[in-house]
Structure formats: structure tokens, C-alpha cells
N, C-alpha and C. Protein backbone atom coordinates (compact mmCIF):
# COMPACT_ATOMS: atom_id res chain seq x y z
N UNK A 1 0.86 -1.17 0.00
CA UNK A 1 0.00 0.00 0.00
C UNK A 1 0.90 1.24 0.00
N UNK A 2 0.64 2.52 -0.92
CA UNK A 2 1.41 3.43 -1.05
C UNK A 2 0.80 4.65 -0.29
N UNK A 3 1.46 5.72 0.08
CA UNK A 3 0.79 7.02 0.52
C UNK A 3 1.18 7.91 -0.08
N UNK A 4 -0.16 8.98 -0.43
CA UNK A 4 -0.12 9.43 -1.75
C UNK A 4 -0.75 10.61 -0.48
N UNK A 5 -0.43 12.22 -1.47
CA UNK A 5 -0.50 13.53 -0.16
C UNK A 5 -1.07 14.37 -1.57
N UNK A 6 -1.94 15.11 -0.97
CA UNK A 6 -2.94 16.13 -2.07
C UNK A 6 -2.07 18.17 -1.79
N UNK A 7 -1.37 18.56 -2.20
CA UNK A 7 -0.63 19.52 -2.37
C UNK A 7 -1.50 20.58 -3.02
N UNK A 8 -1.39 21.75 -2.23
CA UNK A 8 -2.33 22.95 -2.72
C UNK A 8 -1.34 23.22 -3.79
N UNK A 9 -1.62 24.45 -4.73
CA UNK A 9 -0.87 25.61 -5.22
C UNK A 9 -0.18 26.55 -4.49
N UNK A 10 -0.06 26.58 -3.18
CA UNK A 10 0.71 26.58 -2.61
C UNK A 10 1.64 26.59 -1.40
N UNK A 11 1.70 25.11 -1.87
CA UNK A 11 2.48 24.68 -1.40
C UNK A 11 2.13 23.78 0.12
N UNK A 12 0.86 23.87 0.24
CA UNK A 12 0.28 23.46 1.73
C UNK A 12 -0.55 22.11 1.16
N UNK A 13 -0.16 21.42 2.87
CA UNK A 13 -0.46 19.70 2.21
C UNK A 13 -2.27 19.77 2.56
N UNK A 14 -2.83 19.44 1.62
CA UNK A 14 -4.39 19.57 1.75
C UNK A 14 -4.89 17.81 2.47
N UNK A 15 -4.31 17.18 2.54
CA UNK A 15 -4.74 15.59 2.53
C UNK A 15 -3.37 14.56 2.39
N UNK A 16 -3.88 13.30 3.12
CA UNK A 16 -2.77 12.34 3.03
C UNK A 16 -3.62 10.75 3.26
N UNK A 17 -3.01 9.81 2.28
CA UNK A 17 -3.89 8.80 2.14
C UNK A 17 -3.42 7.29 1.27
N UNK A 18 -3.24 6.55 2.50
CA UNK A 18 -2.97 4.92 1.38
C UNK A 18 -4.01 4.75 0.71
N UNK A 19 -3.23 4.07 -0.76
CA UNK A 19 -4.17 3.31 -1.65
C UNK A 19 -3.41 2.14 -1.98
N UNK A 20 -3.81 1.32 -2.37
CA UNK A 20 -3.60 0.38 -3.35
C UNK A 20 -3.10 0.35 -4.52
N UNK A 21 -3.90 1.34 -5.42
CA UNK A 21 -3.43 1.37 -6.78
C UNK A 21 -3.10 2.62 -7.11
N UNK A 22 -2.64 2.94 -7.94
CA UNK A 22 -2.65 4.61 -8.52
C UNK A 22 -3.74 5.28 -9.16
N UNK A 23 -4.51 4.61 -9.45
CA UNK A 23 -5.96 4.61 -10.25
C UNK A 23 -7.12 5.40 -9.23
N UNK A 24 -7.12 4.54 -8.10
CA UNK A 24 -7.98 4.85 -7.22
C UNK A 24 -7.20 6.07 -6.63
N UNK A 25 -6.12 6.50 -5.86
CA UNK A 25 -5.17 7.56 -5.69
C UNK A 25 -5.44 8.70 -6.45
N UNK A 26 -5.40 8.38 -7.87
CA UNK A 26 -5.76 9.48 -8.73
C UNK A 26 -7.14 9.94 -8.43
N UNK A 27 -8.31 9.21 -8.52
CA UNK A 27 -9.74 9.71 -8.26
C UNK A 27 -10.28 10.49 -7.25
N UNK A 28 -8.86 9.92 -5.99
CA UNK A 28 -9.35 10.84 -5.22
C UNK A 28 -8.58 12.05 -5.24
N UNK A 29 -7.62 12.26 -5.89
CA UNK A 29 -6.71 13.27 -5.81
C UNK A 29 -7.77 14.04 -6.65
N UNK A 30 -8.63 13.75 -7.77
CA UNK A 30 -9.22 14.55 -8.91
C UNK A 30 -10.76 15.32 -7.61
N UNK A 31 -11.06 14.24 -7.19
CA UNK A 31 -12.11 14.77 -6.38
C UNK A 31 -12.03 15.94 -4.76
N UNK A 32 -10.61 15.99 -4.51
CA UNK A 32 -10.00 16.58 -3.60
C UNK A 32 -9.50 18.06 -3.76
N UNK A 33 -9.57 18.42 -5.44
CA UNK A 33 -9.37 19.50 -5.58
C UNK A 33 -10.11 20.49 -4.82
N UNK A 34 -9.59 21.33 -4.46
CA UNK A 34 -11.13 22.52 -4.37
C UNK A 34 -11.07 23.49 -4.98
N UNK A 35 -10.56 24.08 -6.24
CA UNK A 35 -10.56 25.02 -7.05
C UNK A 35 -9.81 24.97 -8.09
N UNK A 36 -9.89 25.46 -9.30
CA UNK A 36 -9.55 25.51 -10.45
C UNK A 36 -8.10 26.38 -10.97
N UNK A 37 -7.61 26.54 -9.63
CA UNK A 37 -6.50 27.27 -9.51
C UNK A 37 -5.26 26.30 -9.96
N UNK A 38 -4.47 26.56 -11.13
CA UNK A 38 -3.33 25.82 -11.52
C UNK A 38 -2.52 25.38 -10.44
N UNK A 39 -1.45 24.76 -10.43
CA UNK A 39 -0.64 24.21 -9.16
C UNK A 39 -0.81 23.20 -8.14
N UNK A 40 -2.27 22.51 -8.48
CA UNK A 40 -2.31 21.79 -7.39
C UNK A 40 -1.39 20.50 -7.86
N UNK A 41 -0.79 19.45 -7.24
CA UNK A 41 -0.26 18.04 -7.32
C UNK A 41 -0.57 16.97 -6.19
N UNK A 42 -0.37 16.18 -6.91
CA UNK A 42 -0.51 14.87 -5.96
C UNK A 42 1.44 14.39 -5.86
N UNK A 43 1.62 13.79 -4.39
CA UNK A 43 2.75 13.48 -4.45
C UNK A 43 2.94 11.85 -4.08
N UNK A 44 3.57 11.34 -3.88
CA UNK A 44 3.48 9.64 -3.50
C UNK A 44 5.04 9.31 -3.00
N UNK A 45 4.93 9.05 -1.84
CA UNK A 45 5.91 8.50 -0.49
C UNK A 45 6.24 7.63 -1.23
N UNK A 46 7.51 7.60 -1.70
CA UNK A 46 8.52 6.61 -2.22
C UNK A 46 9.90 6.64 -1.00
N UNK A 47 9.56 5.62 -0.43
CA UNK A 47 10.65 4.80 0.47
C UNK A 47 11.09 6.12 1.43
N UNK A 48 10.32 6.82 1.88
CA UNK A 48 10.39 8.11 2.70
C UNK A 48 10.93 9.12 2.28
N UNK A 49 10.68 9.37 0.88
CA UNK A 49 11.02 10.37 -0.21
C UNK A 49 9.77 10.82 -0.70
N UNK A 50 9.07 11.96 -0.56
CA UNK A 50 8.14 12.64 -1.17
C UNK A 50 8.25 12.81 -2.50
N UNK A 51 7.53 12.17 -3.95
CA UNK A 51 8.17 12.84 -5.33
C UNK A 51 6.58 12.85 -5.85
N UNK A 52 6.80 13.67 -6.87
CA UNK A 52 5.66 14.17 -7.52
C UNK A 52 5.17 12.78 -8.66
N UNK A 53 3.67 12.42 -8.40
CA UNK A 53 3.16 11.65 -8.98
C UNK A 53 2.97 11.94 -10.65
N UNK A 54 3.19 11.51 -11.81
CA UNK A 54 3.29 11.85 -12.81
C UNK A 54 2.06 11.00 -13.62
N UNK A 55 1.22 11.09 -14.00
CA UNK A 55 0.05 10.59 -14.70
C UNK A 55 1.40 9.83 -16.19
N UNK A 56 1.51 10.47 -16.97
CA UNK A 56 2.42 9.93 -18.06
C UNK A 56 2.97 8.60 -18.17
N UNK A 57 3.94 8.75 -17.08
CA UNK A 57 5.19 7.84 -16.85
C UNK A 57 5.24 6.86 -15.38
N UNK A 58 3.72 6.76 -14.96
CA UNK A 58 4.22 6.95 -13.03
C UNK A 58 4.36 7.39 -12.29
N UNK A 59 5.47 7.42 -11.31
CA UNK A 59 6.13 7.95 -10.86
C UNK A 59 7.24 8.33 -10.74
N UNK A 60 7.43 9.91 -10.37
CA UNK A 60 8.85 10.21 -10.79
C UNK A 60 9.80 10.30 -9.97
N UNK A 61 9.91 9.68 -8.77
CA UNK A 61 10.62 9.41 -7.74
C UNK A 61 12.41 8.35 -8.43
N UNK A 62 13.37 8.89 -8.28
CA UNK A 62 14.55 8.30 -8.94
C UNK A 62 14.44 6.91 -8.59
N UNK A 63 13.89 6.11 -7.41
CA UNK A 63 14.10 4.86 -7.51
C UNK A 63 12.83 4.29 -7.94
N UNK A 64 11.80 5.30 -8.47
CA UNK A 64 10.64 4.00 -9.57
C UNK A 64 10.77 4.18 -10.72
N UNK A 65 12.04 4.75 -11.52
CA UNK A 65 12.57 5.00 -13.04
C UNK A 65 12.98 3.91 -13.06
N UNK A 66 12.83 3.86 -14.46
CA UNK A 66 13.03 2.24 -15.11
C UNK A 66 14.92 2.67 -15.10
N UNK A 67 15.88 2.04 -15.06
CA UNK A 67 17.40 2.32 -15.53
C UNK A 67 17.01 3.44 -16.69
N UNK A 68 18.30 4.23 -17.08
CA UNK A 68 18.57 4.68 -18.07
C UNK A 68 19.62 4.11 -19.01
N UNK A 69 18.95 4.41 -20.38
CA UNK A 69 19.53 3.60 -21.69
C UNK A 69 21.17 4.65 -21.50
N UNK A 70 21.97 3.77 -22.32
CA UNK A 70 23.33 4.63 -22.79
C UNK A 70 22.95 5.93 -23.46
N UNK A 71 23.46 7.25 -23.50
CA UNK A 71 23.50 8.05 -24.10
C UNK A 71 24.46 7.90 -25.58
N UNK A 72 24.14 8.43 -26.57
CA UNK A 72 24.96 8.11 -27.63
C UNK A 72 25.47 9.92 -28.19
N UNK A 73 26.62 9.66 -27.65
CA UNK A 73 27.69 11.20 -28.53
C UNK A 73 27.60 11.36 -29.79
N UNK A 74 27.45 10.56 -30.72
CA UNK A 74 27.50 10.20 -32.45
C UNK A 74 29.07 9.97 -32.53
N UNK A 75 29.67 9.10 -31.71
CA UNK A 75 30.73 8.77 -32.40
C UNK A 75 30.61 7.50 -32.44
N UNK A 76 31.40 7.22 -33.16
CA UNK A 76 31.91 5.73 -34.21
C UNK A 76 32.43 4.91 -33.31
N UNK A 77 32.12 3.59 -33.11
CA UNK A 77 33.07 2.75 -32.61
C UNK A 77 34.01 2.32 -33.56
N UNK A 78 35.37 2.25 -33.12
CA UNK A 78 36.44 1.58 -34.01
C UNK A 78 36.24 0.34 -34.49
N UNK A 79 36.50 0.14 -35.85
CA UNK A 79 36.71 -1.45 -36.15
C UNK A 79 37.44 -2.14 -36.19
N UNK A 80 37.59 -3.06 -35.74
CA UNK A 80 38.96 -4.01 -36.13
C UNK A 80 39.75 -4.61 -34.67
């Protein structure tokens, strides 16, 4: 079970709350708003790290990123 925290615009914690899934987390984060004022977020307690919940990708907390691929410079590997 994760804990997921409802964040005003600014900056003040409006709510705090285990769920299960992110699905249900989200619904209530959508229903918890109280105004149409830009800035609000949902955040989600990763291993006693507060990081901002990301609809897209997950979560964006550094230890629920998938690894990162190699970066590529455009140079050539040598042959031979």
C-alpha cells in the first residue's frame, strides 16, 4: 500500500492517504481538488522520499525510473 499527499498551489499539504493502486489515488486526488487554480499536485511516499506523482510515466521518484539507456555522442566505434 502506497501514501499518496494532495498539495495545494501553494504549497500546503491539503490531505494524506494509502491506496492500493494509482488509479484509485488518482480519483481521489481529482475529487479533492477545491478550485480551479493551476498548481495543485498529488505526491506519493517513495521509500520516505516525497516525489511528484506523474500521470504519463508513473512515478517520478529516482528509484521508480526504469534504468537509463546509454546516451549516444555520435561517435563511431572503431573497427577491427
Amino acid at each position: 500500500m502506497a501514501r499518496f499527499r494532495v498539495v495545494d498551489p501553494h504549497g500546503e499539504i491539503v490531505a494524506t492517504k494509502n491506496f492500493d493502486n494509482a488509479e484509485a489515488a488518482h480519483a481521489w486526488f481529482t475529487a479533492s481538488i477545491h478550485s480551479s487554480e493551476l498548481g495543485w499536485r498529488m505526491e506519493v511516499d517513495d521509500d520516505g522520499q516525497w516525489a511528484f506523482f506523474d500521470d504519463t510515466e508513473g512515478f517520478t521518484a529516482l528509484a521508480s525510473r526504469p534504468p537509463a539507456s546509454p546516451v549516444s555522442h555520435g561517435g563511431r566505434k572503431a573497427s577491427g
